[in-house]
Protein backbone atom coordinates (compact mmCIF):
# COMPACT_ATOMS: atom_id res chain seq x y z
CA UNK A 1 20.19 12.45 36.81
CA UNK A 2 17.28 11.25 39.10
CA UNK A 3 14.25 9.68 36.87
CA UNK A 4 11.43 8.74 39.07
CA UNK A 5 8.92 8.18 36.01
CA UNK A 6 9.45 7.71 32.27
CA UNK A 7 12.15 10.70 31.81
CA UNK A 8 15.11 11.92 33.41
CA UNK A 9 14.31 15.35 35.10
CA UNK A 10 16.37 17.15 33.22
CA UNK A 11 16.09 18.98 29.26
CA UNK A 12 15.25 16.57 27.16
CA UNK A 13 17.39 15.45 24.31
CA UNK A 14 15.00 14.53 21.33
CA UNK A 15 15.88 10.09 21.50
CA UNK A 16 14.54 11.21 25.21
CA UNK A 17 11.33 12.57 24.16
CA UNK A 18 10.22 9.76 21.61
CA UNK A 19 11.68 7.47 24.72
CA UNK A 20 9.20 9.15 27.24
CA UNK A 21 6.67 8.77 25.12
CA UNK A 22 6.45 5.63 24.48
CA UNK A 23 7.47 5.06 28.03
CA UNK A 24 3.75 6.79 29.10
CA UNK A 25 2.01 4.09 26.75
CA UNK A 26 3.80 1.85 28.60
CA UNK A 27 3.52 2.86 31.94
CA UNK A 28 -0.20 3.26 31.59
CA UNK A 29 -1.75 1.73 28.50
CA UNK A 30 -5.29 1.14 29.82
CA UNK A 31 -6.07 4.49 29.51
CA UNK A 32 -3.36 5.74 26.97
CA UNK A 33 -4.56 3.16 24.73
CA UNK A 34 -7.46 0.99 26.03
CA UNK A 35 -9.14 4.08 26.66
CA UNK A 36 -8.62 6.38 23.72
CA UNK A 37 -9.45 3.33 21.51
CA UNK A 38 -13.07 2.85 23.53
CA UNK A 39 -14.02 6.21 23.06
CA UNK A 40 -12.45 6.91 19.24
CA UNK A 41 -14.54 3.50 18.77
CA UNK A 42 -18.07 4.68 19.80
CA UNK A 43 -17.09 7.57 17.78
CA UNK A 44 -16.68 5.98 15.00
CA UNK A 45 -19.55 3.88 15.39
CA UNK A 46 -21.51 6.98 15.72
CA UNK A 47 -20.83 8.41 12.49
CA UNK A 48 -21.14 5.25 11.02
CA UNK A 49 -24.31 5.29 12.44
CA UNK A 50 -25.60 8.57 11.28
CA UNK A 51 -24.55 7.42 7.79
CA UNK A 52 -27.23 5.13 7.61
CA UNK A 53 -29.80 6.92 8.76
CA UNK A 54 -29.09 9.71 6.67
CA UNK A 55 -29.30 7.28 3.86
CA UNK A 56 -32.80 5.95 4.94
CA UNK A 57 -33.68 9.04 4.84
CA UNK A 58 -32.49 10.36 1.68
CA UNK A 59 -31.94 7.29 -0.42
CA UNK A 60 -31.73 9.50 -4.01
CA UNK A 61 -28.79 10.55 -2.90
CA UNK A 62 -26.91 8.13 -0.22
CA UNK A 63 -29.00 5.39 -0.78
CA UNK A 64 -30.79 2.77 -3.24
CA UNK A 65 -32.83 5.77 -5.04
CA UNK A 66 -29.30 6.72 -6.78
CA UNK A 67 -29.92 5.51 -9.72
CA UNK A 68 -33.70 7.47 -9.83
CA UNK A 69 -31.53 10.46 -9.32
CA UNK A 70 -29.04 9.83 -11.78
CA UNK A 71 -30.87 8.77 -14.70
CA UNK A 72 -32.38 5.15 -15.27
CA UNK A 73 -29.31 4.37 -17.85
CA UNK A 74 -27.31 3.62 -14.60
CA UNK A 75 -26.96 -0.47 -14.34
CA UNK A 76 -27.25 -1.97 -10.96
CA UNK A 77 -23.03 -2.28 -10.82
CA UNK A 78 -23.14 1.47 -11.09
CA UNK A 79 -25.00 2.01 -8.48
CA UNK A 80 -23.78 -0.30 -6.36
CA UNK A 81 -20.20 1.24 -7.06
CA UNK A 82 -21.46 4.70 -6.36
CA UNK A 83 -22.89 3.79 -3.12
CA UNK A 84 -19.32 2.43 -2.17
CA UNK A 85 -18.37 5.92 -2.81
CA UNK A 86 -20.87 7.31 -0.88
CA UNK A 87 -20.89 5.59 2.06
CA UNK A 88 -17.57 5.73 3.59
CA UNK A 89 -17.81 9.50 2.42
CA UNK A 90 -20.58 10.64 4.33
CA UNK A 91 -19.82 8.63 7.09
CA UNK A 92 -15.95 10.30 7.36
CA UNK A 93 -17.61 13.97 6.99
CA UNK A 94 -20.11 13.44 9.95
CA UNK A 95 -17.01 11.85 11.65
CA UNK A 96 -14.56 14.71 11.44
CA UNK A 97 -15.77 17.19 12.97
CA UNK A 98 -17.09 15.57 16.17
CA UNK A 99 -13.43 13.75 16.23
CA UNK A 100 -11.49 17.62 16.15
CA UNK A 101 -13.61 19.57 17.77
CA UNK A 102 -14.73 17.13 20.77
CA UNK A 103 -12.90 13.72 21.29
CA UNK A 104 -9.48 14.69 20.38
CA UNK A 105 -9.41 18.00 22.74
CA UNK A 106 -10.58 16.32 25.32
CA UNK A 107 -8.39 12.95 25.14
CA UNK A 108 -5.56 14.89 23.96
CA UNK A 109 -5.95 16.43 28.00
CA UNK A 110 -6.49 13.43 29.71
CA UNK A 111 -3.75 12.22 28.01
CA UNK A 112 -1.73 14.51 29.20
CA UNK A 113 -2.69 14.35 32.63
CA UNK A 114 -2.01 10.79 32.51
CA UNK A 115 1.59 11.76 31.09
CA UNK A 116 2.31 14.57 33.67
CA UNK A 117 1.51 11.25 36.60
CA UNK A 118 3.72 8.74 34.68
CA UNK A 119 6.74 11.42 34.61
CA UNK A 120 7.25 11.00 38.37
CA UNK A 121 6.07 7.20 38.16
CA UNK A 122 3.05 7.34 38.96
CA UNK A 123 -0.38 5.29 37.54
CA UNK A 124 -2.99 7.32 37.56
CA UNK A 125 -6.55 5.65 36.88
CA UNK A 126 -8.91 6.39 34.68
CA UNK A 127 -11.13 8.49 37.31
CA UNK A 128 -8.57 10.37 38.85
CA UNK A 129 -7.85 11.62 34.96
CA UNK A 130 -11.32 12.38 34.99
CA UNK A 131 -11.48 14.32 37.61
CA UNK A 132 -8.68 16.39 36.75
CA UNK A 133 -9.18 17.25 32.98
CA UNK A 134 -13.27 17.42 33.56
CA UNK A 135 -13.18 21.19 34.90
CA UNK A 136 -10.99 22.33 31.79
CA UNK A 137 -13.03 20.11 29.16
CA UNK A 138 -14.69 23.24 27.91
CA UNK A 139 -12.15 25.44 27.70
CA UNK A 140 -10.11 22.78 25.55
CA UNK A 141 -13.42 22.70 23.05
CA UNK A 142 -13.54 26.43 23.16
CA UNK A 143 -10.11 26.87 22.04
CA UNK A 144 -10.17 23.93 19.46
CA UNK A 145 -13.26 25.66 18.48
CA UNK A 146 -11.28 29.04 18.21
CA UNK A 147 -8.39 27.49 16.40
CA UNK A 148 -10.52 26.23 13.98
CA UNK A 149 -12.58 29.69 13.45
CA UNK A 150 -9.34 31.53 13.20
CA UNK A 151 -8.05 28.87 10.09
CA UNK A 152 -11.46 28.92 8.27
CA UNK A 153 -10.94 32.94 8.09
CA UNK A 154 -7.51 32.76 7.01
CA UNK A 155 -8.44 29.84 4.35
CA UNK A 156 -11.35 32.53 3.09
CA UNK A 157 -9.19 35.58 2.97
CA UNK A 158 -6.69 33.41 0.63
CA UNK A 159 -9.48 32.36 -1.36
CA UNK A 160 -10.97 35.54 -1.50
CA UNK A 161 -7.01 37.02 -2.91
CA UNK A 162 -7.64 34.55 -5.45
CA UNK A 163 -11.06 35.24 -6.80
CA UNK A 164 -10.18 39.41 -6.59
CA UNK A 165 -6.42 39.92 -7.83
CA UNK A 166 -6.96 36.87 -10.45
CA UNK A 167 -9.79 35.23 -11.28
CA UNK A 168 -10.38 39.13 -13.73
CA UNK A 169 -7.59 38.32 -15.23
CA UNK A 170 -7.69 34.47 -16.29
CA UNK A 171 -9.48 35.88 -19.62
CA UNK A 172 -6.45 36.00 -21.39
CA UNK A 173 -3.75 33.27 -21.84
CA UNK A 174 -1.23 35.50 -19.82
CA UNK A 175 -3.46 36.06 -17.17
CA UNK A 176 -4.43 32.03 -16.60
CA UNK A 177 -0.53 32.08 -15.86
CA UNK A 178 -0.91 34.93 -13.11
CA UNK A 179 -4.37 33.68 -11.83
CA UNK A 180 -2.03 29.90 -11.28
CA UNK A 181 1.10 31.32 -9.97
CA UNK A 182 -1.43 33.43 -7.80
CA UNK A 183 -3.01 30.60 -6.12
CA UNK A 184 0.42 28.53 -6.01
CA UNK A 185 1.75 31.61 -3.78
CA UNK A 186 -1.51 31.58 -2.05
CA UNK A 187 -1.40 27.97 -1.00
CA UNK A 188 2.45 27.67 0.23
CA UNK A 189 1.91 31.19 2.06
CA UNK A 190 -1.21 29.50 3.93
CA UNK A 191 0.82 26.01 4.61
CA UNK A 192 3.90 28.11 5.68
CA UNK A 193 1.41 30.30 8.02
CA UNK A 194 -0.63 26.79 9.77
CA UNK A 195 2.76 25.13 10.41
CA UNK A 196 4.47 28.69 12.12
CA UNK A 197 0.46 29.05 13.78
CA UNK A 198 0.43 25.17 14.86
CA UNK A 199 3.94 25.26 16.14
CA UNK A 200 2.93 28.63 18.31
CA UNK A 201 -0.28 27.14 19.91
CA UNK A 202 1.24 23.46 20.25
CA UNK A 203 1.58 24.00 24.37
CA UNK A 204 -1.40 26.14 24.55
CA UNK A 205 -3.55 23.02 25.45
CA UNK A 206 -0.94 21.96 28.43
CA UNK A 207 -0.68 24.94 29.84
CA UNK A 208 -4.99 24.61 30.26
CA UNK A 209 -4.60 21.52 31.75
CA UNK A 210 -1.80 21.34 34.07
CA UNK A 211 -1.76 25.14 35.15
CA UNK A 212 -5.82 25.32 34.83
CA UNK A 213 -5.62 28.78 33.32
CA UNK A 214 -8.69 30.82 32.20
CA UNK A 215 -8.13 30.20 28.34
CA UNK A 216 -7.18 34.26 27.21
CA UNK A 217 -4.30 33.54 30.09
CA UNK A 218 -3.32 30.02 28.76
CA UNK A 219 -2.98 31.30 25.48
CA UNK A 220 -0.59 34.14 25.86
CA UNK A 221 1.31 31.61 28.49
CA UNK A 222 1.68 28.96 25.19
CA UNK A 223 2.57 31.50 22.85
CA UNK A 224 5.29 32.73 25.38
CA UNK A 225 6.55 29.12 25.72
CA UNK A 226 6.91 28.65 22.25
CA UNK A 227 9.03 32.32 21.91
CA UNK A 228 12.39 31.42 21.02
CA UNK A 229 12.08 27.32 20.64
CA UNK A 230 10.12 27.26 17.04
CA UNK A 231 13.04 25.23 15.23
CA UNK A 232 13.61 22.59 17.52
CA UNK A 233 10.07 22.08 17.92
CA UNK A 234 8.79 22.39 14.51
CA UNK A 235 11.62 19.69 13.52
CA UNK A 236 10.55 17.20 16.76
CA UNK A 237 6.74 18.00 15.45
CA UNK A 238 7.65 16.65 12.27
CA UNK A 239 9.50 13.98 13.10
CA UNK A 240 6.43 13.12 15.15
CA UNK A 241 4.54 13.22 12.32
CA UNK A 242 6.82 11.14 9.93
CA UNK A 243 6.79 8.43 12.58
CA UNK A 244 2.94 8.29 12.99
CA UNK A 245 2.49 8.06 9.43
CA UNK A 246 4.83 5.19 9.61
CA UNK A 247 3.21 3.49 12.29
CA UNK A 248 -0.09 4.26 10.89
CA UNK A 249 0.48 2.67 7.54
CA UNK A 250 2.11 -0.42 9.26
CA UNK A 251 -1.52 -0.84 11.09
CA UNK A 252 -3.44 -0.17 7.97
CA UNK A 253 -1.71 -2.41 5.75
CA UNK A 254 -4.39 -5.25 7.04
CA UNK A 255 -7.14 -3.85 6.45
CA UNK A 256 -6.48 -4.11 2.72
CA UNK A 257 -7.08 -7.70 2.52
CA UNK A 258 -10.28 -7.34 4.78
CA UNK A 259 -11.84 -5.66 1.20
CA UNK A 260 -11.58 -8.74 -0.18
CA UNK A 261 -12.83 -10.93 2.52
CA UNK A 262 -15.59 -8.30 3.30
CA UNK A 263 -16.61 -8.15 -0.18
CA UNK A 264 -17.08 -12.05 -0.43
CA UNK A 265 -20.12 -11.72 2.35
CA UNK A 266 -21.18 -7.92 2.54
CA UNK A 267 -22.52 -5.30 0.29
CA UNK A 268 -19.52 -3.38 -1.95
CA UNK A 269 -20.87 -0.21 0.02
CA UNK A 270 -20.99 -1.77 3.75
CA UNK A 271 -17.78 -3.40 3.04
CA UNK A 272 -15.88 -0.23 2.03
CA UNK A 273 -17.55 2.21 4.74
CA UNK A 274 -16.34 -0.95 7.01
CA UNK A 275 -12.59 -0.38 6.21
CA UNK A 276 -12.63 3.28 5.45
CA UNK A 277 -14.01 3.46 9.59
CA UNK A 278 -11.54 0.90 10.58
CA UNK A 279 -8.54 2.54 9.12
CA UNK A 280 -9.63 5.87 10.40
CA UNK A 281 -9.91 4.48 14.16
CA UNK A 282 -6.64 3.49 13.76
CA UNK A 283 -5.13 6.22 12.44
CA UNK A 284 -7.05 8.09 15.13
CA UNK A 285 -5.61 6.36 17.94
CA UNK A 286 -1.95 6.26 16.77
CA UNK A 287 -2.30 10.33 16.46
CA UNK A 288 -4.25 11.01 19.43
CA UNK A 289 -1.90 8.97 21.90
CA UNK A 290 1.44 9.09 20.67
CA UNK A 291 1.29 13.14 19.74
CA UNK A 292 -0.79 13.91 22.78
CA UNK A 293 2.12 12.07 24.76
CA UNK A 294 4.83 14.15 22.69
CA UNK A 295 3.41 17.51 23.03
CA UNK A 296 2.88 16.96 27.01
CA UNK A 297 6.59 15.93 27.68
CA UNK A 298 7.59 18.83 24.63
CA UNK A 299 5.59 20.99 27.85
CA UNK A 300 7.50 19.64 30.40
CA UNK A 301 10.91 19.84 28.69
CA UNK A 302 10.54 23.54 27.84
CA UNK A 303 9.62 24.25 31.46
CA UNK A 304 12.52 22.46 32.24
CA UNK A 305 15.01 24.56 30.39
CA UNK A 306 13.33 28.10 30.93
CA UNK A 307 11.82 27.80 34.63
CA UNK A 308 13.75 25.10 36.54
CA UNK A 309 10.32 22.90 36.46
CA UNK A 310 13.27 19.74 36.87
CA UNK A 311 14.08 21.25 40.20
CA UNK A 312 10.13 21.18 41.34
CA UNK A 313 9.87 17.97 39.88
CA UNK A 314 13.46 16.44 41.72
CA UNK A 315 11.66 18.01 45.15
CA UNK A 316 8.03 16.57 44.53
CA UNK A 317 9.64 13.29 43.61
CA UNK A 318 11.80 13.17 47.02
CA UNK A 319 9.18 14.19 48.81
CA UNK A 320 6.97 10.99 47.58
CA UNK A 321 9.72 8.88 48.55
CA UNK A 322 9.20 7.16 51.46
């Protein structure tokens, strides 16, 4: 079959997939790498950033005043251990939400612009990624934005089943059963709902970029894409998963002995807000690039198999062919 880029154009067995994306690393790792690790790095340097100031400017809680707030029977090693608590923990909350609601939207699209190039061999630079995922940027922070409205509702209405069918009954010793069993059922009946949900609106954020649909229209084009598919792409989204772990936790590894090293010549709290942003950027990366570069080619092979994209693809490719 006739493969141009980094995939044969043709449905995509699953060794093919994991191939392909790789394969758009590869083919282009100044931006599928060099550049997602640039901009996950000021990131990170941001929050790290906002960390300290906010503990200049509350030190009784994030800062040196923690043992005034506590109680003077702290001793200066308890302190000094609760600030290496702190730290890394304020810095990774004012992290998150800028890193899933902003970068990872919007690399998650360039990415995929860069993966819909490399699929009929082409190199696209870092502008002309730009330029094509910079009209959609807001419409790929809107609907992260609206993903994550739609789970924090959910997550309340479970919690709110909780507090009304159980928490009147946890009086009595049969009743602490039903109010655990309660929110047992509760919690597998929300992770069974986000996996079907994340499955559903996994090719939302393609069809946004490479079809440049108004984001009501994108969405019922994902869910439509997804119709019929969920198994095969629930078990590659897994799989996806398992592997970044994996590859994660191989990076990581490191940065354990850096505690000991940083340790020796930094504050306890510096040292472990140090590691705790290091093995985030990392873990950042891996997920950003490699599942941005799945879910873009998981785009491509459903097209593929439902609306003949191969056969568009076969003609654009023969066309560039001089």
């Amino acid at each position: 079959s006739l493969r141009p880029g980094i995939i044969p154009l043709r449905p995509l067995g699953l060794g093919e997939l994991f191939d392909g994306a790789f394969g758009a690393i590869r083919t282009n790792p100044r931006v599928m790498v060099g550049l997602t690790t640039l901009v996950v790095a000021i990131t990170v340097a941001l929050g790290t950033l906002g960390q300290q100031a906010l503990a200049g400017l509350f030190p009784q809680i994030f800062g040196t005043g923690l043992g005034e707030f506590f109680g003077e029977e702290l001793s200066a090693s308890e302190v000094e251990e609760m600030q290496s608590v702190m730290a890394p923990l304020v810095a990774t909350m004012l992290l998150t939400p800028l890193m899933s609601l902003v970068v990872t939207p919007v690399m998650t699209g360039m990415l995929t612009v860069s993966v819909s190039r490399s699929v009929l061999g082409h190199r696209a630079t870092t502008g002309e990624i730009w330029a094509a995922t910079r009209p959609v940027v807001w419409r790929l922070i809107g609907f992260t934005l609206l993903l994550g409205l739609a789970s924090s509702i959910v997550v309340a209405l479970g919690i709110g089943l909780v507090v009304v069918v159980a928490l009147p009954l946890a009086s009595s010793a049969e009743g602490g059963l039903v109010t655990i069993l309660v929110a047992i059922l509760v919690v597998l009946g929300l992770v069974v709902l986000f996996t079907w949900f994340a499955v559903r609106t996994m090719l939302i954020a393609p069809c946004i970029v490479l079809e440049k649909l108004p984001m009501g229209t994108a969405i019922v084009r994902g869910w439509g894409l997804t119709r019929g598919g969920f198994w095969r792409l629930l078990g590659i989204y897994i799989l996806a998963q398992i592997a970044v772990s994996i590859v994660g936790q191989i990076l990581v590894v490191p940065i354990g002995f850096l505690v000991g090293l940083l340790g020796a010549f930094l504050p306890l709290d510096a040292a472990m807000t140090g590691v705790t942003m290091l093995s985030m950027l990392i873990s950042y990366v891996v997920t950003i690039t490699f599942l941005g570069s799945l879910i873009a080619l998981l785009y491509i092979d459903v097209r593929m198999r439902r609306e003949g994209l191969d056969v568009e693809l076969a003609a654009a490719a023969a066309r560039e062919t001089p």
